[in-house]
Protein backbone atom coordinates (compact mmCIF):
# COMPACT_ATOMS: atom_id res chain seq x y z
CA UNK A 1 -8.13 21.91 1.70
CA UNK A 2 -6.53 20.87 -1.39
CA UNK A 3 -7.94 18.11 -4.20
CA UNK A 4 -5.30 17.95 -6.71
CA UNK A 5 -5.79 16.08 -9.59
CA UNK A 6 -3.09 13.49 -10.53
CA UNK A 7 -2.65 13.76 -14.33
CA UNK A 8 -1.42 9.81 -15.19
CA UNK A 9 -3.86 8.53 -12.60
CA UNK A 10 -7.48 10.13 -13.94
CA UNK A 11 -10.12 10.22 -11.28
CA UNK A 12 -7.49 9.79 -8.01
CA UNK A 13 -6.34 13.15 -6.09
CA UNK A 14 -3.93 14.43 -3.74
CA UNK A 15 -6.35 14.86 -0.45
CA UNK A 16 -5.75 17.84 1.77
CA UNK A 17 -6.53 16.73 5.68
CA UNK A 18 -9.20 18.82 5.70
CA UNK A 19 -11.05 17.04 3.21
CA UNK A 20 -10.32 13.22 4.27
CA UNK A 21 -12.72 12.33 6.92
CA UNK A 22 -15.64 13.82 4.19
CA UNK A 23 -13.90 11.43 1.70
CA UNK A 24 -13.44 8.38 3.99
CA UNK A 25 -17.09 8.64 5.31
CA UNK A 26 -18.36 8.29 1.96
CA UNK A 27 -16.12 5.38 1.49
CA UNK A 28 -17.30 3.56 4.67
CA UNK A 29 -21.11 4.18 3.40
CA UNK A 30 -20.21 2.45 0.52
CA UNK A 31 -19.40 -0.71 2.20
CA UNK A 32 -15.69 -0.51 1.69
CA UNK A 33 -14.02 -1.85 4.65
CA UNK A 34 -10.67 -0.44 4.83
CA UNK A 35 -8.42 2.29 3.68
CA UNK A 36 -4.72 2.39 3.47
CA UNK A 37 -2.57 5.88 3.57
CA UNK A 38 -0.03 7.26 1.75
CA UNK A 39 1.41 10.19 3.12
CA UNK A 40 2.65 13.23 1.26
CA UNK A 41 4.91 16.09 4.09
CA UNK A 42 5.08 19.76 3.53
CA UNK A 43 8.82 18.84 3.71
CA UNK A 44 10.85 16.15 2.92
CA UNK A 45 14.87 15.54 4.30
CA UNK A 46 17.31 12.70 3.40
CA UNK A 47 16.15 10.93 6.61
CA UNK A 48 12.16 10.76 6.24
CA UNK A 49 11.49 12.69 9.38
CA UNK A 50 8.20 13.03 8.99
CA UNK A 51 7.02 9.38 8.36
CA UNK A 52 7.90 9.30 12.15
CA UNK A 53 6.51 12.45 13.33
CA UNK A 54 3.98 12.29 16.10
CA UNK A 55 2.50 15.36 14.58
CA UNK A 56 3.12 14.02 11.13
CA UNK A 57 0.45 13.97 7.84
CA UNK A 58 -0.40 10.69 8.63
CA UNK A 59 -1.31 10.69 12.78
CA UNK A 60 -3.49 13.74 11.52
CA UNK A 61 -4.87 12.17 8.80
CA UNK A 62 -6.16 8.96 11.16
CA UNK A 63 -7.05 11.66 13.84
CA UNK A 64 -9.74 13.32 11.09
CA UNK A 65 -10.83 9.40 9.65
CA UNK A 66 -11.46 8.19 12.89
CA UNK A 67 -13.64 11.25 13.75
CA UNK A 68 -15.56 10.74 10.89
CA UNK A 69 -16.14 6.90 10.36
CA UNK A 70 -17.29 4.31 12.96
CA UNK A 71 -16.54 1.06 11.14
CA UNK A 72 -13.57 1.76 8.86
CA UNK A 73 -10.50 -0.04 8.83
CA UNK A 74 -7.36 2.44 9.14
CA UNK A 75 -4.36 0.66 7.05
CA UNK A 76 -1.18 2.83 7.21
CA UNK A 77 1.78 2.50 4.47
CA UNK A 78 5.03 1.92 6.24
CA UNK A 79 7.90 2.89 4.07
CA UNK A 80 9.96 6.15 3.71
CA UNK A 81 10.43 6.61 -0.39
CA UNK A 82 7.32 9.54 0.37
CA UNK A 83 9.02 11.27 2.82
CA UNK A 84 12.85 11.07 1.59
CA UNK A 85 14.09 14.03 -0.53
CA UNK A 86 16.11 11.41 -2.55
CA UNK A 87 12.70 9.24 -3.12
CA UNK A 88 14.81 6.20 -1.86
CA UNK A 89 12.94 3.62 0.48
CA UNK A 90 15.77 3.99 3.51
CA UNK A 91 18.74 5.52 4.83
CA UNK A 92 21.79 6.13 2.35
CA UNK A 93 25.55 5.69 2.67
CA UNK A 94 26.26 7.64 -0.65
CA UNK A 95 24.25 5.46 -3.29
CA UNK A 96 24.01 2.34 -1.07
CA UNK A 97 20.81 1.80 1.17
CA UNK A 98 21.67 0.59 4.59
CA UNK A 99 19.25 -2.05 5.74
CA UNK A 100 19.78 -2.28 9.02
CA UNK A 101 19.54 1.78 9.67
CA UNK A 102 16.46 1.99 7.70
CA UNK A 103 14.55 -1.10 9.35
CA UNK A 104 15.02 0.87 12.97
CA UNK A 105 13.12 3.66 11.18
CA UNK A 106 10.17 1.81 10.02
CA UNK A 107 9.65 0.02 13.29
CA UNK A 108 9.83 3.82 14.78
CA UNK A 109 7.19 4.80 11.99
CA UNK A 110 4.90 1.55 12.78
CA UNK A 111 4.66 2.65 16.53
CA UNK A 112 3.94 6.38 15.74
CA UNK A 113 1.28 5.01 13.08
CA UNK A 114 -0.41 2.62 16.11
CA UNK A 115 0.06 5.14 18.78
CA UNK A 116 -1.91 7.72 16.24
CA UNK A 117 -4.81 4.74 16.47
CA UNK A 118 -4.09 3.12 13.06
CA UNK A 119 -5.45 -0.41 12.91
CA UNK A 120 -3.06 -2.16 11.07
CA UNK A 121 -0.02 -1.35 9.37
CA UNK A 122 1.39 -2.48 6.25
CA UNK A 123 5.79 -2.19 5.22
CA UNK A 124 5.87 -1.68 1.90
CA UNK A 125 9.97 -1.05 1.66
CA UNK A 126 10.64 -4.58 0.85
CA UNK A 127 13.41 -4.44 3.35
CA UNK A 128 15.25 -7.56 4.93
CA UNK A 129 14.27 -8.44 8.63
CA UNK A 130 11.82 -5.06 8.65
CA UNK A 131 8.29 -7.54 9.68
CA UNK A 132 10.41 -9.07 12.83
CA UNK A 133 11.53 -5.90 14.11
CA UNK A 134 7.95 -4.09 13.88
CA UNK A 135 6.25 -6.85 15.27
CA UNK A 136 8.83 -6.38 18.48
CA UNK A 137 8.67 -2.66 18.60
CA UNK A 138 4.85 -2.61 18.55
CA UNK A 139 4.38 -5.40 20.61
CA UNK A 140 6.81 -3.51 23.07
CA UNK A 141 4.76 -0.62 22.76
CA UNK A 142 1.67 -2.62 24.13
CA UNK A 143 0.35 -2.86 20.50
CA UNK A 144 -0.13 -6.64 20.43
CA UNK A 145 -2.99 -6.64 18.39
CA UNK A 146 -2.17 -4.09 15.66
CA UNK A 147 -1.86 -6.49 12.46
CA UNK A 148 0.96 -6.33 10.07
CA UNK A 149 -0.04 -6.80 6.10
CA UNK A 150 3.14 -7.05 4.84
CA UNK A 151 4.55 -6.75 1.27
CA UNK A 152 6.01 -9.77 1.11
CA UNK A 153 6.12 -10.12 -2.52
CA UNK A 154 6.78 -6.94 -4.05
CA UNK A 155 8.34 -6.91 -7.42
CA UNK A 156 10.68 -4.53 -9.07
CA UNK A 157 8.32 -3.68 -11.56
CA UNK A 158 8.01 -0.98 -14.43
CA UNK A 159 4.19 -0.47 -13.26
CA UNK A 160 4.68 1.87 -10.36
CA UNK A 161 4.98 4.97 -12.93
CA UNK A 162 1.79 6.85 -12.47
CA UNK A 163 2.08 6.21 -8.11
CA UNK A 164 5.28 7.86 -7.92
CA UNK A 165 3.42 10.94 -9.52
CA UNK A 166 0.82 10.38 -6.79
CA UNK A 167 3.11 10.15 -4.22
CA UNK A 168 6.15 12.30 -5.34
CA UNK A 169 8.39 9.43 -4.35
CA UNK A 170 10.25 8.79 -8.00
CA UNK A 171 14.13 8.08 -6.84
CA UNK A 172 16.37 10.85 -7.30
CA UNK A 173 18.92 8.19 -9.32
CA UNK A 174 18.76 4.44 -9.71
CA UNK A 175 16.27 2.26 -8.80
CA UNK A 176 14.79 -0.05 -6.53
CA UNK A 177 16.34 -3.63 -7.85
CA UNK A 178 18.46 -3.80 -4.59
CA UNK A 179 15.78 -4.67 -2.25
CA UNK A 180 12.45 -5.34 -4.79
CA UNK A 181 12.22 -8.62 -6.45
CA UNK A 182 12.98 -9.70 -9.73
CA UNK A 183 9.75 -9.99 -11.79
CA UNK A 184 11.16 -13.84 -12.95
CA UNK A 185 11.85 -14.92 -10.14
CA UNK A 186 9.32 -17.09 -8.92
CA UNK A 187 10.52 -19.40 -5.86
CA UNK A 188 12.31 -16.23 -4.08
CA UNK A 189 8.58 -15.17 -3.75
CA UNK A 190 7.79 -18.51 -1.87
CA UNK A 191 11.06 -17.99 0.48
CA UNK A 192 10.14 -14.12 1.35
CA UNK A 193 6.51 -15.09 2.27
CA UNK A 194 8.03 -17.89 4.32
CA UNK A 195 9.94 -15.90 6.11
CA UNK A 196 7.73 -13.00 6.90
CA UNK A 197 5.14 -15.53 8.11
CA UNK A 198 7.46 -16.69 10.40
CA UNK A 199 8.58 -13.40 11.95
CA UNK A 200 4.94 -12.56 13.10
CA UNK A 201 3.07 -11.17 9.25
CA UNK A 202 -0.57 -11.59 9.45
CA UNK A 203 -1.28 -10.86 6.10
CA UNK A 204 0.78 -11.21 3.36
CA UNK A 205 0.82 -8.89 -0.44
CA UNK A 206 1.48 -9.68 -3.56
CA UNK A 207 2.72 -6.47 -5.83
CA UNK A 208 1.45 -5.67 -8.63
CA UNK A 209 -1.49 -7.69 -9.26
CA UNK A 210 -2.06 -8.54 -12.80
CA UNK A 211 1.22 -9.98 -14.40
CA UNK A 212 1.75 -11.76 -10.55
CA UNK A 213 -1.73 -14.08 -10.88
CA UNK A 214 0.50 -17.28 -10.84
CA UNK A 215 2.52 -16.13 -7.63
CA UNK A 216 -0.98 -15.08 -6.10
CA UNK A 217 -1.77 -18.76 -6.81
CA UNK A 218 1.24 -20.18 -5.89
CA UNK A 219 0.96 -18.63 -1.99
CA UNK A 220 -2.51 -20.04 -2.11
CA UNK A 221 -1.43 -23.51 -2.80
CA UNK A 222 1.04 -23.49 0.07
CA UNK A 223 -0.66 -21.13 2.58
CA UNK A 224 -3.54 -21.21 4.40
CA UNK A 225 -3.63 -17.20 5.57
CA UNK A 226 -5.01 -13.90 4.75
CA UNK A 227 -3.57 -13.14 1.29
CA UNK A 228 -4.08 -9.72 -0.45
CA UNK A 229 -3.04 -8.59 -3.96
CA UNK A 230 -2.11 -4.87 -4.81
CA UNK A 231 -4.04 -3.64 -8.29
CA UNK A 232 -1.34 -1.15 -8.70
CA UNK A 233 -1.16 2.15 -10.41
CA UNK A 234 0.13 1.63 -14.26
CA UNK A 235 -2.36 -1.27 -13.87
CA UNK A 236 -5.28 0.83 -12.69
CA UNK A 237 -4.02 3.84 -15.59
CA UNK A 238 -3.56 1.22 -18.48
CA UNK A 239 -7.71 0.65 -17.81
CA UNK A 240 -8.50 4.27 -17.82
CA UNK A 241 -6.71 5.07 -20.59
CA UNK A 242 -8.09 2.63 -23.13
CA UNK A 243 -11.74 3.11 -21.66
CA UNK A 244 -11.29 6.79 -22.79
CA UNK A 245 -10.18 6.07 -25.99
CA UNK A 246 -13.27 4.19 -26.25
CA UNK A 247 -11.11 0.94 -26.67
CA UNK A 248 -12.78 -1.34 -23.93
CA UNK A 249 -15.49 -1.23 -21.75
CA UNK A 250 -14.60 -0.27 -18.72
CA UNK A 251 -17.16 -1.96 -16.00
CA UNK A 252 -16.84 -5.17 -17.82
CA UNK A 253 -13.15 -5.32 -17.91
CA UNK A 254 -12.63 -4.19 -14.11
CA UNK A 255 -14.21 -6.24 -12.88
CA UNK A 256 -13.27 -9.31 -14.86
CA UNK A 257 -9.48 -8.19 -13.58
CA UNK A 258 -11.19 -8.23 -9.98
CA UNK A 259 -12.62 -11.72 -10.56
CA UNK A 260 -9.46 -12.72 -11.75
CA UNK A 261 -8.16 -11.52 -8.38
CA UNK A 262 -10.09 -13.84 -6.32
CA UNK A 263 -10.22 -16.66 -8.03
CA UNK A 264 -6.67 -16.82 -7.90
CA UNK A 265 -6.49 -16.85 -3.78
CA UNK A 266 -7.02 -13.31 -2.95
CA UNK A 267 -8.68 -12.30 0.05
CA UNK A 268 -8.37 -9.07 0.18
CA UNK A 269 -7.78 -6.34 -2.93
CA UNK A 270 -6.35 -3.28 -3.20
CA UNK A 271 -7.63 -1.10 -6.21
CA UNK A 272 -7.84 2.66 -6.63
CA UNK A 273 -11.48 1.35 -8.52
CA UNK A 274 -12.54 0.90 -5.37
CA UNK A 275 -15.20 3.19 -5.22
CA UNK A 276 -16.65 2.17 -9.05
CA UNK A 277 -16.39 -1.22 -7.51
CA UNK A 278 -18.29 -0.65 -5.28
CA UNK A 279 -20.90 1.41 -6.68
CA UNK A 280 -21.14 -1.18 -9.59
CA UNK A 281 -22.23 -4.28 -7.00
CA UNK A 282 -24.29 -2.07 -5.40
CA UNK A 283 -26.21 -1.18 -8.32
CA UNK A 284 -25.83 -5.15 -9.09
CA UNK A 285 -27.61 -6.11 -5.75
CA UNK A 286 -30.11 -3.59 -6.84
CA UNK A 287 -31.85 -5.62 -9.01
């Protein structure tokens, strides 16, 4: 029943299940159309059990959303970093993540996620092959039509701070740099979303948001397919902070940053000012 507070993210909380269908129904009546979950265990072990658990946080927490809400679209996070005690995104051999190992996991997580009625999942880990291998093990598992919004463009970026507080998924040592992009590195962005396209991705990311706009735009140019764009947490914090100190004005400058969104090829965006979003062009339509 819990609704913890997360200090660097004001006005976002740690959900207990027993309060997420509540939550999520007021969501759907707001006219947001989709979700996407981030799961946080009782325990956590060097393997990530429990991002494949049957009985995991995450099949319960679609159980108690799909109870509540009709209409809304169940996204699931596909990655291990919550659910590792060493906050790493896969399997380790000492400091080294092992692709290969860790991709098998994911795909296992994907089909536990679909089998638990998600309606589209979404690998976050950044890891190579990972979108070719889920689309085979859910398609295997008679999940043909489950949809796979892949991070295909996911840089290594110093904006993730205030999520990893949300999540409890900060790495025990090092980083991510082995497997994330490098923010100037441009073209490798074209080459992942090429290939993830081509093993089966029906929508593709770009991560962060802001200080990405040109790569948004760049995908857009060349692709004609669902694109979304991840407002991410320091993002989302930076905003909140300097509205409190009275330094901006908050309305007018989130949603100039969710313009900015769209009109550089987005699709689809995924904000944690979702619901003032919302609210706001409701109140907008109002009159």
């Amino acid at each position: 029943d819990a609704q913890k507070p997360i200090a660097s993210m004001p006005g976002c909380f740690q959900l207990g299940l027993s309060r997420i269908g509540e939550e999520c129904k007021k969501i759907e009546d707001l006219g947001i159309p989709a979700v996407i979950l981030f799961g946080i265990p009782e325990q956590k072990d060097e393997q990530g059990t429990q991002a494949y658990h049957e009985h995991g946080v995450i099949p319960r927490a679609i159980a108690a959303i799909k109870k509540a809400c009709s209409t809304l679209v169940v996204i699931t996070d596909i990655c291990l970093c919550e659910y590792t005690s060493h906050g790493h995104c896969g399997m380790l051999e000492g400091t080294t993540i092992l692709n290969d190992e860790t991709v098998e996991l994911l795909a296992r997580e994907a089909v536990t996620h679909a089998n638990a009625g998600c309606d589209m999942v979404a690998p976050s880990d950044m890891m190579d092959g990972r979108v070719g291998i889920i689309r085979e093990e859910l398609d295997s598992a008679g999940f043909i039509y489950t949809p796979i919004m892949a991070y295909s463009v996911k840089y290594s970026s110093g904006y993730y701070g205030p999520f990893r507080d949300a999540a409890e998924s900060a790495p025990a040592f090092g980083d991510r740099r082995s497997h994330q992009m490098d923010p100037p590195n441009a073209r490798e962005a074209m080459r992942q979303a090429e290939i993830d396209l081509d093993a089966g991705a029906d929508i593709l990311m770009v991560k962060p948001g802001l200080a990405y706009l040109d790569i948004l735009h760049r995908l857009r140019e060349r692709w004609d397919v669902p694109l979304a764009v991840y407002n991410v947490s320091g993002e989302y914090s930076m905003v909140k902070a300097a509205a409190r100190n009275g330094w901006i004005d908050e309305k007018r400058v989130v949603l100039e940053n969710m313009t900015a969104f769209k009109r550089a090829g987005a699709d689809m965006i995924l904000t944690y000012h979702a619901l003032d979003v919302a609210r706001w062009l409701r109140e907008q339509t109002a009159l």
